[in-house]
N, C-alpha and C. Protein backbone atom coordinates (compact mmCIF):
# COMPACT_ATOMS: atom_id res chain seq x y z
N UNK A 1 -75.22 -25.01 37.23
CA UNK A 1 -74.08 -24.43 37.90
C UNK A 1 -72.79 -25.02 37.35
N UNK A 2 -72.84 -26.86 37.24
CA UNK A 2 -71.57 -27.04 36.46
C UNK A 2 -71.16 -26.46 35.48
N UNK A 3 -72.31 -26.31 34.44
CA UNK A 3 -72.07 -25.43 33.09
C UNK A 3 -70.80 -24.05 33.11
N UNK A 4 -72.07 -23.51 33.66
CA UNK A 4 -71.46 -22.47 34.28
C UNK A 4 -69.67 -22.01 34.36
N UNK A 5 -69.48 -23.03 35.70
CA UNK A 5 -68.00 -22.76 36.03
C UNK A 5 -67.47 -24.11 35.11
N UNK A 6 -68.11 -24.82 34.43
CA UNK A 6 -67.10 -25.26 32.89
C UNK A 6 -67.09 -24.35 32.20
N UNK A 7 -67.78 -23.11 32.28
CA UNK A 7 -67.71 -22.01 30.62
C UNK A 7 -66.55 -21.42 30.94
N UNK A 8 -67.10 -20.76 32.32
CA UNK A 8 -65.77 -20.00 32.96
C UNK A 8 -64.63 -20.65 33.40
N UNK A 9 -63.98 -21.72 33.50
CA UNK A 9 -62.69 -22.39 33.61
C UNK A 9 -62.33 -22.44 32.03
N UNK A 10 -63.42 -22.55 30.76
CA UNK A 10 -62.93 -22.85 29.61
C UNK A 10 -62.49 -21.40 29.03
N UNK A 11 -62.82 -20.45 29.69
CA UNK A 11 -62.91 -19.25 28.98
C UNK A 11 -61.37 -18.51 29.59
N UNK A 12 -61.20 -19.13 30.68
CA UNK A 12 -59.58 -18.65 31.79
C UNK A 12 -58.78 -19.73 30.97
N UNK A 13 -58.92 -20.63 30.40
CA UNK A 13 -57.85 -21.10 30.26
C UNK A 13 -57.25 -20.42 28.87
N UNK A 14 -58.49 -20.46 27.90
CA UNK A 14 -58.28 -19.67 26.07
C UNK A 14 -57.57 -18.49 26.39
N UNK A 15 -57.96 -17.47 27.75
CA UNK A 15 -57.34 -16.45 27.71
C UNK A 15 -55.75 -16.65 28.14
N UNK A 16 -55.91 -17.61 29.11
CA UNK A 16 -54.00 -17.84 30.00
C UNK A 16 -53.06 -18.51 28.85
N UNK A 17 -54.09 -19.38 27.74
CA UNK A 17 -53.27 -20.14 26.41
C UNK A 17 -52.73 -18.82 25.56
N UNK A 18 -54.06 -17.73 25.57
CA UNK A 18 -53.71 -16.66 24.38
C UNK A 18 -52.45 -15.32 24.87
N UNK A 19 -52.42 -15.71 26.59
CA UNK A 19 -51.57 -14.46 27.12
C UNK A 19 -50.15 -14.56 26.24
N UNK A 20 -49.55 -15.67 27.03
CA UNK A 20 -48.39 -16.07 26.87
C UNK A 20 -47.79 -16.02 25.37
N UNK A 21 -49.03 -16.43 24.71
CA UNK A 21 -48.33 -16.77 23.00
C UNK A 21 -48.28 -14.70 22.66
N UNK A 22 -49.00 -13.95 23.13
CA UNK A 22 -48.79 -12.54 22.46
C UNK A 22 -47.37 -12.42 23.63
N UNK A 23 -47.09 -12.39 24.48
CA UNK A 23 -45.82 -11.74 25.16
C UNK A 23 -44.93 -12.61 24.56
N UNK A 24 -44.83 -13.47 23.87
CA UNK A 24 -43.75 -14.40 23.99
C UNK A 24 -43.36 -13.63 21.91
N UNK A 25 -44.40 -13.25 21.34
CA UNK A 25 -44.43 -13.02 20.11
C UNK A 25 -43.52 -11.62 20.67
N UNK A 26 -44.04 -10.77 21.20
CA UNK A 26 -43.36 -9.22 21.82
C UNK A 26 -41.85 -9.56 21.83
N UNK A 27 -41.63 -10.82 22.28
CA UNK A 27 -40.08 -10.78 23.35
C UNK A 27 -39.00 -11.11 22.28
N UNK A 28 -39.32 -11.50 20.99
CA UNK A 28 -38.47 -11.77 20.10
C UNK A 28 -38.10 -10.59 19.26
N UNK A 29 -39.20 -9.92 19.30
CA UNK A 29 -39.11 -8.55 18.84
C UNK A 29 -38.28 -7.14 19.34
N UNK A 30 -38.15 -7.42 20.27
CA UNK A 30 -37.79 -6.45 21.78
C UNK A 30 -36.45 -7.19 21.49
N UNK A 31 -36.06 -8.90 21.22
CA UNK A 31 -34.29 -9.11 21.42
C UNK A 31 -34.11 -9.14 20.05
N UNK A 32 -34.67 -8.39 19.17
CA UNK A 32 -34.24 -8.41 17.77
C UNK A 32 -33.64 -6.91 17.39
N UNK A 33 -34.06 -6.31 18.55
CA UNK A 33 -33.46 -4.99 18.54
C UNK A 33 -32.07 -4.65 18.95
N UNK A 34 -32.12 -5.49 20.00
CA UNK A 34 -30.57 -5.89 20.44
C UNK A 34 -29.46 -6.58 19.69
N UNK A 35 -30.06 -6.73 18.10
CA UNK A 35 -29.30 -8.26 17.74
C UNK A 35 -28.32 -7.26 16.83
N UNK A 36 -27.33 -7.93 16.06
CA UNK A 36 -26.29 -7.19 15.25
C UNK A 36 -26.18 -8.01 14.17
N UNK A 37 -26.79 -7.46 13.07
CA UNK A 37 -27.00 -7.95 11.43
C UNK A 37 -26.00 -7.79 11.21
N UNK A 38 -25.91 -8.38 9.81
CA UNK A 38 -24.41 -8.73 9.14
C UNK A 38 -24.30 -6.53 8.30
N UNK A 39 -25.32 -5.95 8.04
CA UNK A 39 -25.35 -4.99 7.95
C UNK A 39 -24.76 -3.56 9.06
N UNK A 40 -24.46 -4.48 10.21
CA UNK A 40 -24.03 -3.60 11.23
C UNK A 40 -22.88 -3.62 11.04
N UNK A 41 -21.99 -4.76 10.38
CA UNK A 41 -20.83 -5.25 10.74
C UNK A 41 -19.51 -5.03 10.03
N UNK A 42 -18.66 -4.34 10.40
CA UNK A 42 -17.13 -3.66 9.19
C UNK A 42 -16.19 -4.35 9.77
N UNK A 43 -15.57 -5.04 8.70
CA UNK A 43 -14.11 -4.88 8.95
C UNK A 43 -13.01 -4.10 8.59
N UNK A 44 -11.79 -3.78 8.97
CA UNK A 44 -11.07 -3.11 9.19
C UNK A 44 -9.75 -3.70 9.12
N UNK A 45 -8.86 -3.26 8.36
CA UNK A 45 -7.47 -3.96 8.32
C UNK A 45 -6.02 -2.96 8.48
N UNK A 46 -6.22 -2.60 9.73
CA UNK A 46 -5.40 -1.35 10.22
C UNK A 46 -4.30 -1.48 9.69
N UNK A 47 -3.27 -2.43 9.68
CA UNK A 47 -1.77 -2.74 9.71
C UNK A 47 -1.98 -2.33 7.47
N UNK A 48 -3.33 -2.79 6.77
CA UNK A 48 -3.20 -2.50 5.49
C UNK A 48 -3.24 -0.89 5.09
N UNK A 49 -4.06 -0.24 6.12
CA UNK A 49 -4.33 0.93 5.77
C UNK A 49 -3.40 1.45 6.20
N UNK A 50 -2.62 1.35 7.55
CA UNK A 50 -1.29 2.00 7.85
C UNK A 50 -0.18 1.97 6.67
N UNK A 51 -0.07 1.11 6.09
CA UNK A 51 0.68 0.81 5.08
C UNK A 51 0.74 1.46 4.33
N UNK A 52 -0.88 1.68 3.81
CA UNK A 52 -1.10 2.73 2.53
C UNK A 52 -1.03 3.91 2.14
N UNK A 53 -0.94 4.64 3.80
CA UNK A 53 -1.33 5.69 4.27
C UNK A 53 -0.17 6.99 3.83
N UNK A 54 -0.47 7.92 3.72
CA UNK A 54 0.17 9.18 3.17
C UNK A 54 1.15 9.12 4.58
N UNK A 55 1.06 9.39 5.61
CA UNK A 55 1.67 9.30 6.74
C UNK A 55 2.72 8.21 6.39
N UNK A 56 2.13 6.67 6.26
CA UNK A 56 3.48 5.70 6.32
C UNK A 56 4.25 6.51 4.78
N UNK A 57 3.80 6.47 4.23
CA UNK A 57 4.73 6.81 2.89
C UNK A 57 5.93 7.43 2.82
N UNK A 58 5.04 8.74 3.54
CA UNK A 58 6.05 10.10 4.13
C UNK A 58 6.91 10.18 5.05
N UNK A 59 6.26 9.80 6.00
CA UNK A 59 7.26 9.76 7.33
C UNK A 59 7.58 8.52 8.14
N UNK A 60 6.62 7.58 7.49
CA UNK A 60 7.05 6.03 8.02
C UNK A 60 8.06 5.94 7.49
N UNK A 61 8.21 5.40 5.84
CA UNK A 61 9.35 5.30 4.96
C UNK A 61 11.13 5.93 5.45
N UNK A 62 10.64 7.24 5.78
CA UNK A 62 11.63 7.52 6.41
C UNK A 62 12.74 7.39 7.49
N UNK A 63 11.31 7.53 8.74
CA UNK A 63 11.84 6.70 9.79
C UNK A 63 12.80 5.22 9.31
N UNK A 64 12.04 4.54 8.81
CA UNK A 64 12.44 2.79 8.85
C UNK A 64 13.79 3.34 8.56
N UNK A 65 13.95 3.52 7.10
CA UNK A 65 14.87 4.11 6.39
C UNK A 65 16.41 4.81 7.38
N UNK A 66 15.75 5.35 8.10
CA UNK A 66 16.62 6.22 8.89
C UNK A 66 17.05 4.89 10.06
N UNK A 67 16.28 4.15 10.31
CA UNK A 67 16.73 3.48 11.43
C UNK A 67 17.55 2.28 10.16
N UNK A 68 17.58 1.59 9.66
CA UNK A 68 18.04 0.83 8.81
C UNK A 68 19.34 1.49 8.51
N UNK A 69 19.54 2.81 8.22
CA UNK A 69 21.17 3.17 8.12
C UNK A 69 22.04 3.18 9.45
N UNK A 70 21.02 3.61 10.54
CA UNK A 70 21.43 3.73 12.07
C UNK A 70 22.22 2.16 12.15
N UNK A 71 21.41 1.27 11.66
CA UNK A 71 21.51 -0.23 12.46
C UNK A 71 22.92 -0.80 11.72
N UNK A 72 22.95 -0.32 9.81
CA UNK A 72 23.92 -0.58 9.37
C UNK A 72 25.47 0.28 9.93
N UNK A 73 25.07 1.74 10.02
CA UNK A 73 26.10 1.99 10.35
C UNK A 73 27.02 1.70 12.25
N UNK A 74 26.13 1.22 12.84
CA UNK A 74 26.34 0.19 14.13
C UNK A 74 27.00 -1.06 13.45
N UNK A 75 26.74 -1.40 12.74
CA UNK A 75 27.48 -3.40 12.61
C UNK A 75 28.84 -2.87 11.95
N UNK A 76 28.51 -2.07 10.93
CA UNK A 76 30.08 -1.70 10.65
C UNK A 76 31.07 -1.06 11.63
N UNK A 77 30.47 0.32 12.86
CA UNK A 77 31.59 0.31 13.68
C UNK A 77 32.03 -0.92 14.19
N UNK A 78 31.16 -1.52 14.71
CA UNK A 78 31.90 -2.70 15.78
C UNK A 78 32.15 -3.63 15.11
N UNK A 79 32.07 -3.98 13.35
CA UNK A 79 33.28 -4.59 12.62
C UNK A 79 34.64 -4.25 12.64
N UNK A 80 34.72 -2.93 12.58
CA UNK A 80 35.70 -2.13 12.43
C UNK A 80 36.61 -2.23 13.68
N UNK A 81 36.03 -2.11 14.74
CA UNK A 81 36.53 -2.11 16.26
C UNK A 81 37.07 -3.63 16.37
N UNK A 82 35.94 -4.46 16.31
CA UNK A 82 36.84 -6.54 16.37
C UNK A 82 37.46 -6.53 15.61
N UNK A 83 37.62 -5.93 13.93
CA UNK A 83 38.90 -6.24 13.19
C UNK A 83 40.51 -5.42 14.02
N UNK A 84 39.96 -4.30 14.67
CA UNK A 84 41.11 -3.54 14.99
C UNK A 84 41.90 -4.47 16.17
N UNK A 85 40.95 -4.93 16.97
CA UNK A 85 41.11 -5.30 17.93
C UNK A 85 42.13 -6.88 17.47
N UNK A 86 41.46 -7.66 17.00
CA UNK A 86 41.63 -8.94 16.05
C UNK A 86 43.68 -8.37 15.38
N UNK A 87 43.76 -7.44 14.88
CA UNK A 87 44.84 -7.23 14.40
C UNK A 87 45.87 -7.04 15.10
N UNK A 88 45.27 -6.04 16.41
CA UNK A 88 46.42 -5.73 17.51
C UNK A 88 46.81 -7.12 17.83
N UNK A 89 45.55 -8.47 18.25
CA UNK A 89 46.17 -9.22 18.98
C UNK A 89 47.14 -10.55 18.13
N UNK A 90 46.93 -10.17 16.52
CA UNK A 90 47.65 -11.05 15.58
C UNK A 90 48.88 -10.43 15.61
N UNK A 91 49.56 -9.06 15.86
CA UNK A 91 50.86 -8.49 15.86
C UNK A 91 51.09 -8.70 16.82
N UNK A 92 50.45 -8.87 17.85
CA UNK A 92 51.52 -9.28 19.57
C UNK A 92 51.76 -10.54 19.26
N UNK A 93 50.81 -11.71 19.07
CA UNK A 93 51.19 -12.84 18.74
C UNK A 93 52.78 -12.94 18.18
N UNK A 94 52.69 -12.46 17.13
CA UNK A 94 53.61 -12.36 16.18
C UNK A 94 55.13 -11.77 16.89
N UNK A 95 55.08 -10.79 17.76
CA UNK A 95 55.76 -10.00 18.32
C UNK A 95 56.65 -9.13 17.63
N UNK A 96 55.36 -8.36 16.74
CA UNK A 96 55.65 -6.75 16.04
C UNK A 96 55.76 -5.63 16.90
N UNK A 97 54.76 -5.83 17.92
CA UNK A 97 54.58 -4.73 19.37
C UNK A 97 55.36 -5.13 20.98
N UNK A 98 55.29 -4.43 21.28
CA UNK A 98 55.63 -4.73 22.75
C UNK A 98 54.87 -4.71 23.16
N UNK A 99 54.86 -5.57 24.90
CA UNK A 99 53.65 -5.96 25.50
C UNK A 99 52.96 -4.65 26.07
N UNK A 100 53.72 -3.36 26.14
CA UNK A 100 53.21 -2.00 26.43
C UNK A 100 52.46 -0.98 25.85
N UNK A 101 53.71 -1.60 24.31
CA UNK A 101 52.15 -0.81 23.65
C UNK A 101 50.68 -1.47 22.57
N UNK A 102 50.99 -2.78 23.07
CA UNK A 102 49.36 -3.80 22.79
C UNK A 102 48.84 -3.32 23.80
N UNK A 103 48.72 -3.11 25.16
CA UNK A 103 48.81 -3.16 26.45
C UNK A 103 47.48 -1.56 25.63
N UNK A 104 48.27 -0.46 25.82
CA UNK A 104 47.90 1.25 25.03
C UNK A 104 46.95 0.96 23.83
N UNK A 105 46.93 0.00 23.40
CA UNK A 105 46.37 -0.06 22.28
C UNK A 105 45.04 -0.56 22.64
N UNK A 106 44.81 -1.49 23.04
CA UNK A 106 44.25 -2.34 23.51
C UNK A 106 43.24 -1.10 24.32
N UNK A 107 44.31 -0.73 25.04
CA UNK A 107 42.98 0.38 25.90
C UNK A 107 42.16 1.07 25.28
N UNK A 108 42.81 1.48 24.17
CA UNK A 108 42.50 2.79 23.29
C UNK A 108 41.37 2.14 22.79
N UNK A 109 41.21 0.64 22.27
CA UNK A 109 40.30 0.43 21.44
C UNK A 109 38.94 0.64 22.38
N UNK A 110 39.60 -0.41 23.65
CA UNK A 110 38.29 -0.48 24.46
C UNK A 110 37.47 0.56 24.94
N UNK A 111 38.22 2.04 25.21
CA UNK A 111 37.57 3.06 24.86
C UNK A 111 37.15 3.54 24.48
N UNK A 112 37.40 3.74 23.00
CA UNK A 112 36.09 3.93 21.70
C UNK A 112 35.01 2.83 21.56
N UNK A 113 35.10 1.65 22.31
CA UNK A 113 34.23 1.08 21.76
C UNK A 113 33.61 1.27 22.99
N UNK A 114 33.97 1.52 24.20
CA UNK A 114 32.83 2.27 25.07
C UNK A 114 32.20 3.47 24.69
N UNK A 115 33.22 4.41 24.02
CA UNK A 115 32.11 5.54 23.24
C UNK A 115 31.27 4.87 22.23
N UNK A 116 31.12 4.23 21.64
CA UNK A 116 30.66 3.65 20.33
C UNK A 116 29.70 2.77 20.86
N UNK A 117 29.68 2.35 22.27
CA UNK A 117 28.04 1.76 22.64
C UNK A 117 27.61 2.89 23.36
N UNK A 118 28.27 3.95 24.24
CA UNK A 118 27.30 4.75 25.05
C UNK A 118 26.54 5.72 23.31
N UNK A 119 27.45 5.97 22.51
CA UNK A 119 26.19 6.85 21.28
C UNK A 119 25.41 5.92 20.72
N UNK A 120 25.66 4.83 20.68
CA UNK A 120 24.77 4.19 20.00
C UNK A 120 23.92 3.73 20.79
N UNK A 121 23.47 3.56 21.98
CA UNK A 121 22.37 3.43 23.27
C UNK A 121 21.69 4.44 22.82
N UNK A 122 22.40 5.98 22.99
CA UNK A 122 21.40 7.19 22.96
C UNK A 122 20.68 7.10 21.35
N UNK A 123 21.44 6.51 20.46
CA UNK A 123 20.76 6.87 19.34
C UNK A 123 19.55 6.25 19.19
N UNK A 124 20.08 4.80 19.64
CA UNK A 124 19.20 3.52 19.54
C UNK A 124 17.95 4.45 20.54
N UNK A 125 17.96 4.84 21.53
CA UNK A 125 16.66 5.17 22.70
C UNK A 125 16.33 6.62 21.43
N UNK A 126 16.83 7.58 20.83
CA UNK A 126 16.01 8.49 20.16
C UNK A 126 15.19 7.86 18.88
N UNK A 127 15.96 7.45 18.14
CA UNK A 127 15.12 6.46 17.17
C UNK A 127 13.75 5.51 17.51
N UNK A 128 13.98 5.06 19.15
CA UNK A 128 12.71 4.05 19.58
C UNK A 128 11.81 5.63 20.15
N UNK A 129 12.04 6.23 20.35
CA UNK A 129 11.39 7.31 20.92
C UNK A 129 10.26 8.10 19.41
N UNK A 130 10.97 8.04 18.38
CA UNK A 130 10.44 8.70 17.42
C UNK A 130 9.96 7.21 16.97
N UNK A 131 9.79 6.14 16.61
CA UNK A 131 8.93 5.20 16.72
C UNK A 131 7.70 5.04 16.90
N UNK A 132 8.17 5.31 18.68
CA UNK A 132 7.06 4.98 19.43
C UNK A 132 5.90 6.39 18.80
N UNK A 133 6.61 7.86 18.88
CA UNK A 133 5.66 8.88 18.61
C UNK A 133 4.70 8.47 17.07
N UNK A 134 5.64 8.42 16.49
CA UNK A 134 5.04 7.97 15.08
C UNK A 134 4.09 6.90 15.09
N UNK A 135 4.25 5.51 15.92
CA UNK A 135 3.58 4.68 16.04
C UNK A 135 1.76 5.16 16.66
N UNK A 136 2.02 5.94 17.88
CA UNK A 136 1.13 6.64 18.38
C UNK A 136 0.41 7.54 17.49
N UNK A 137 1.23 8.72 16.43
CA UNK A 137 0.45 9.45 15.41
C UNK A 137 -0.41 8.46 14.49
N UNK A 138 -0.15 7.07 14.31
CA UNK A 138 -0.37 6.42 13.26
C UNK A 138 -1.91 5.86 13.54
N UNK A 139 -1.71 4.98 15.51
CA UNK A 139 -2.54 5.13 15.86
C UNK A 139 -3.98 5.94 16.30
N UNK A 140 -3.90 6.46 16.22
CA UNK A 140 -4.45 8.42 16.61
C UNK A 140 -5.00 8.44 15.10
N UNK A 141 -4.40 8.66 14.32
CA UNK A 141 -4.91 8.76 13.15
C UNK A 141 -6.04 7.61 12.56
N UNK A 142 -5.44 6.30 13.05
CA UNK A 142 -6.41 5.37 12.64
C UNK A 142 -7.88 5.36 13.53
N UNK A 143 -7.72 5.46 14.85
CA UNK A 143 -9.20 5.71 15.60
C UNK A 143 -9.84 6.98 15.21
N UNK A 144 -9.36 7.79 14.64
CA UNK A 144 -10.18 9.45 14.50
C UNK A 144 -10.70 8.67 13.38
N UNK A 145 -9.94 8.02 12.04
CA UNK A 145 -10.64 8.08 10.89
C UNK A 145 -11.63 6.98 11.00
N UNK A 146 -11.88 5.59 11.85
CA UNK A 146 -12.78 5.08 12.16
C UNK A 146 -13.98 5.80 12.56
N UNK A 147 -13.43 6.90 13.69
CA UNK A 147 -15.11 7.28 14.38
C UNK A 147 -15.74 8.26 13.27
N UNK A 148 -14.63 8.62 12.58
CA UNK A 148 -15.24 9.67 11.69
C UNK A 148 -15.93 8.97 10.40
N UNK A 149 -15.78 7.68 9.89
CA UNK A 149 -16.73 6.62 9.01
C UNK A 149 -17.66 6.35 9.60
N UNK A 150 -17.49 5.91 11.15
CA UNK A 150 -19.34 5.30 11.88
C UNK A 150 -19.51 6.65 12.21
N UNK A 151 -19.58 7.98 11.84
CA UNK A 151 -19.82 8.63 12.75
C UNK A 151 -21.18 8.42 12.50
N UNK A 152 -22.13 8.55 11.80
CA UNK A 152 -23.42 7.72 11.69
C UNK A 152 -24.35 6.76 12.80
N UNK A 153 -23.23 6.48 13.20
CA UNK A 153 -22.98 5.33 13.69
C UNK A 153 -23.88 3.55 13.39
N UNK A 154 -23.53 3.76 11.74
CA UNK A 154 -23.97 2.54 10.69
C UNK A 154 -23.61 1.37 11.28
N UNK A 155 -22.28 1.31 12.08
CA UNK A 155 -21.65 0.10 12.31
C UNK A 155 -21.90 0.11 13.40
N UNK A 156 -22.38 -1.02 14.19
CA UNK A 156 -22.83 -1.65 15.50
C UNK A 156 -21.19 -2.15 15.97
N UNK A 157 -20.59 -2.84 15.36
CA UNK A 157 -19.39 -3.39 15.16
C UNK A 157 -18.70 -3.08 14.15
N UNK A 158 -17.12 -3.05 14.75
CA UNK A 158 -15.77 -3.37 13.82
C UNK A 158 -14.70 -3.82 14.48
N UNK A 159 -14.39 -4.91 13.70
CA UNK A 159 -13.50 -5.74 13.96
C UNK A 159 -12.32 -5.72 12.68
N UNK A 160 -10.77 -5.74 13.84
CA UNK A 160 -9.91 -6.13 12.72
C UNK A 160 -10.30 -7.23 12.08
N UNK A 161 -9.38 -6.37 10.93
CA UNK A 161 -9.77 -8.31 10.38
C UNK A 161 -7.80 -8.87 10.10
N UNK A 162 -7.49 -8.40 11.10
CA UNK A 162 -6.55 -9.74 11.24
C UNK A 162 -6.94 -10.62 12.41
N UNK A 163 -8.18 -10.53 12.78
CA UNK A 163 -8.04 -11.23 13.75
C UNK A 163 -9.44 -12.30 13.55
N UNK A 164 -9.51 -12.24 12.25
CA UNK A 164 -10.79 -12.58 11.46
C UNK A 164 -9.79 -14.18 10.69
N UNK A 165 -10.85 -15.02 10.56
CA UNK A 165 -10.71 -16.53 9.87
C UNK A 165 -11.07 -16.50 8.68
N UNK A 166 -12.17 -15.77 8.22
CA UNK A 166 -13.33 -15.69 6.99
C UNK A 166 -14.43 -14.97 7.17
N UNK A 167 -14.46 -13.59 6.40
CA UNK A 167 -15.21 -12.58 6.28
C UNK A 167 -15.59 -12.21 4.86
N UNK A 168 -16.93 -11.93 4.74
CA UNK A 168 -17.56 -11.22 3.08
C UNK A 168 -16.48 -10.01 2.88
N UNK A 169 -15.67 -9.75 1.74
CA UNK A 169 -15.44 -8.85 1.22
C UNK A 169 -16.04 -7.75 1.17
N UNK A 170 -17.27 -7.94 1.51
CA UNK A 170 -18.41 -6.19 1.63
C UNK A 170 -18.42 -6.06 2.40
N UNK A 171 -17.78 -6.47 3.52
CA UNK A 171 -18.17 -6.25 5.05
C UNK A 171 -16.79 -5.16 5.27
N UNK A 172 -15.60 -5.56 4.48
CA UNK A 172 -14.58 -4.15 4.46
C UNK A 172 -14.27 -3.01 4.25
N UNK A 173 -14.14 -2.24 5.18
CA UNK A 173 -14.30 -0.91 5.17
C UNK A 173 -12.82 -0.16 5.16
N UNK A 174 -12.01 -0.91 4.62
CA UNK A 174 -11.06 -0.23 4.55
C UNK A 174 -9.97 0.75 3.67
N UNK A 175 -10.40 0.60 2.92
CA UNK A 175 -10.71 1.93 1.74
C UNK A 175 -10.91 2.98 2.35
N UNK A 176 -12.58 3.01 2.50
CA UNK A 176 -13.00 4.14 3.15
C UNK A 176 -11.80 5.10 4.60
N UNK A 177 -11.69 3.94 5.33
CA UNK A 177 -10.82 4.19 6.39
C UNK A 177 -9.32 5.25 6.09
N UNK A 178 -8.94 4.21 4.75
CA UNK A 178 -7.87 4.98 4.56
C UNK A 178 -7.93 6.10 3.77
N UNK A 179 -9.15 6.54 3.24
CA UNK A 179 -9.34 7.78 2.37
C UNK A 179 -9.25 9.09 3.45
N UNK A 180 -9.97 8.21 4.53
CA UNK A 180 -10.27 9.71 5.62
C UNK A 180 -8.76 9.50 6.44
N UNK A 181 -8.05 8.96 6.44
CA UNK A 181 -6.80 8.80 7.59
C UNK A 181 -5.72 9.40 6.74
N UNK A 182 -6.05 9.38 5.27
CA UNK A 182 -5.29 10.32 4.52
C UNK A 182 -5.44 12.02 4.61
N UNK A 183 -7.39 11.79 4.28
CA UNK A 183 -7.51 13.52 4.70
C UNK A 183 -7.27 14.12 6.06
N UNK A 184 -7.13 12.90 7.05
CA UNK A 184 -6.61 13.43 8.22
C UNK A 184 -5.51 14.29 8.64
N UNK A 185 -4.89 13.81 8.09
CA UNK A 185 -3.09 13.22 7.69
C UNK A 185 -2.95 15.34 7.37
N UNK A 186 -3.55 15.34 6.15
CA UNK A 186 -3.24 15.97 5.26
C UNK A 186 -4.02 17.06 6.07
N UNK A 187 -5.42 17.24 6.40
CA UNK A 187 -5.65 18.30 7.58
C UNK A 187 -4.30 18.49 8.71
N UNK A 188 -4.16 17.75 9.75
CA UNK A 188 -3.00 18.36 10.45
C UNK A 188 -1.67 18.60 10.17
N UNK A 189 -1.50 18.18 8.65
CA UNK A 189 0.22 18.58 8.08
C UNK A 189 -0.47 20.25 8.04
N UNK A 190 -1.57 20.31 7.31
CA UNK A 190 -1.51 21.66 7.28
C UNK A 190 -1.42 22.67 8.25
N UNK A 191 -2.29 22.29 9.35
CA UNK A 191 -2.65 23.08 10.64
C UNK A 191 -0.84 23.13 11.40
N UNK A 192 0.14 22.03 11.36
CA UNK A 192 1.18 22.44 11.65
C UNK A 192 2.21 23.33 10.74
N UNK A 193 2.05 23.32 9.48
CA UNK A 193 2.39 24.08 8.94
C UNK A 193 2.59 25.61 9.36
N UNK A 194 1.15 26.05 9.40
CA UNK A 194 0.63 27.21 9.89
C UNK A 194 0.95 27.88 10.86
C-alpha cells in the first residue's frame, strides 16, 4: 500500500512540476505579442518635413514674408511718429512754436498714432489669424500623411523625434512622410482649384 500511494504522490508531483513549466512557456509567448520591436518603430521629424514641404515653400514662405514686412513697416511708423513727436518737443524747447500750436500738434500726432496702433492691432490679429489657419493646414496635412504611411498599419509606434535623445537612422520615416504631405498638398491645391 505504501508503494502504491509513493507511485501516486510521485506521479502528482512530475505532473504539478510539468504543469506550470508548459503555462509559464505559453505566457511569454502570449506577452510577446503585445511587445513592440524595434521593427514596429518610426520616427518622424514634423517641424523637418514642415519645412520641406511644398505647402511651407509656397504659402509658408509667404506668409512669414508678409508678416516680416507687416512688422517692419510697424517699427518704421512709430519711428516716424517719436521722431515727429521728439521734434515738436525740440522746437518748443527752443521757442520756434507757441505753446498753442505744440499744444495742436502734439494732439495731431497723438491721434495718428492712435490710428496707427488701432490698424496695426487689426492687422497684427489678421496676420495671427492666417497663421494660426496655415499652422492648422500644416498640421492636418502632417497627420493625414502619417496615417496614410501606417496605413498598413507597419508601425505599432511613432514618435517625434524631437523629442528623441538617440535613434537608428532606419527607424526614420520622414522622407516618406514628406513625399505623401507633398502629394497631399498638391491633391487639395487641385480640388480647390476646381
Amino acid at each position: 500500500m505504501k508503494k502504491m500511494l509513493f507511485s501516486a504522490l510521485a506521479a502528482a508531483l512530475v505532473l504539478t512540476a510539468c504543469g506550470p513549466k508548459q503555462q509559464s512557456a505559453e505566457a511569454p509567448a502570449e506577452e510577446a505579442t503585445g511587445r513592440i520591436e524595434a521593427s514596429d518603430i518610426a520616427i518622424v521629424s514634423p517641424e523637418a518635413v514642415l519645412a520641406q514641404s511644398d505647402l511651407y515653400k509656397t504659402e509658408g514662405a509667404a506668409l512669414q514674408e508678409k508678416t516680416q514686412k507687416a512688422q517692419k513697416s510697424w517699427a518704421q511708423r512709430e519711428q516716424n511718429l517719436q521722431a515727429e513727436a521728439a521734434q515738436l518737443q525740440e522746437k518748443y524747447q527752443k521757442g520756434l512754436i507757441t505753446t498753442s500750436d505744440a499744444q495742436a500738434q502734439q494732439k495731431r500726432i497723438e491721434q495718428r498714432a492712435a490710428s496707427f496702433q488701432s490698424s496695426a492691432q487689426k492687422e497684427a490679429q489678421k496676420l495671427d489669424e492666417e497663421n494660426f489657419v496655415f499652422t492648422n493646414r500644416a498640421q492636418d496635412l502632417l497627420q493625414r500623411a502619417i496615417r496614410e504611411v501606417n496605413s498598413d498599419k507597419r508601425y505599432k509606434l511613432i514618435v517625434n523625434a524631437s523629442a528623441l535623445i538617440d535613434a537608428d537612422s532606419t527607424l526614420d520615416i520622414s522622407q516618406s512622410v514628406l513625399a505623401k504631405v507633398n502629394e497631399l498638398y498638391a491633391a487639395d491645391k487641385k480640388q480647390i482649384e476646381k
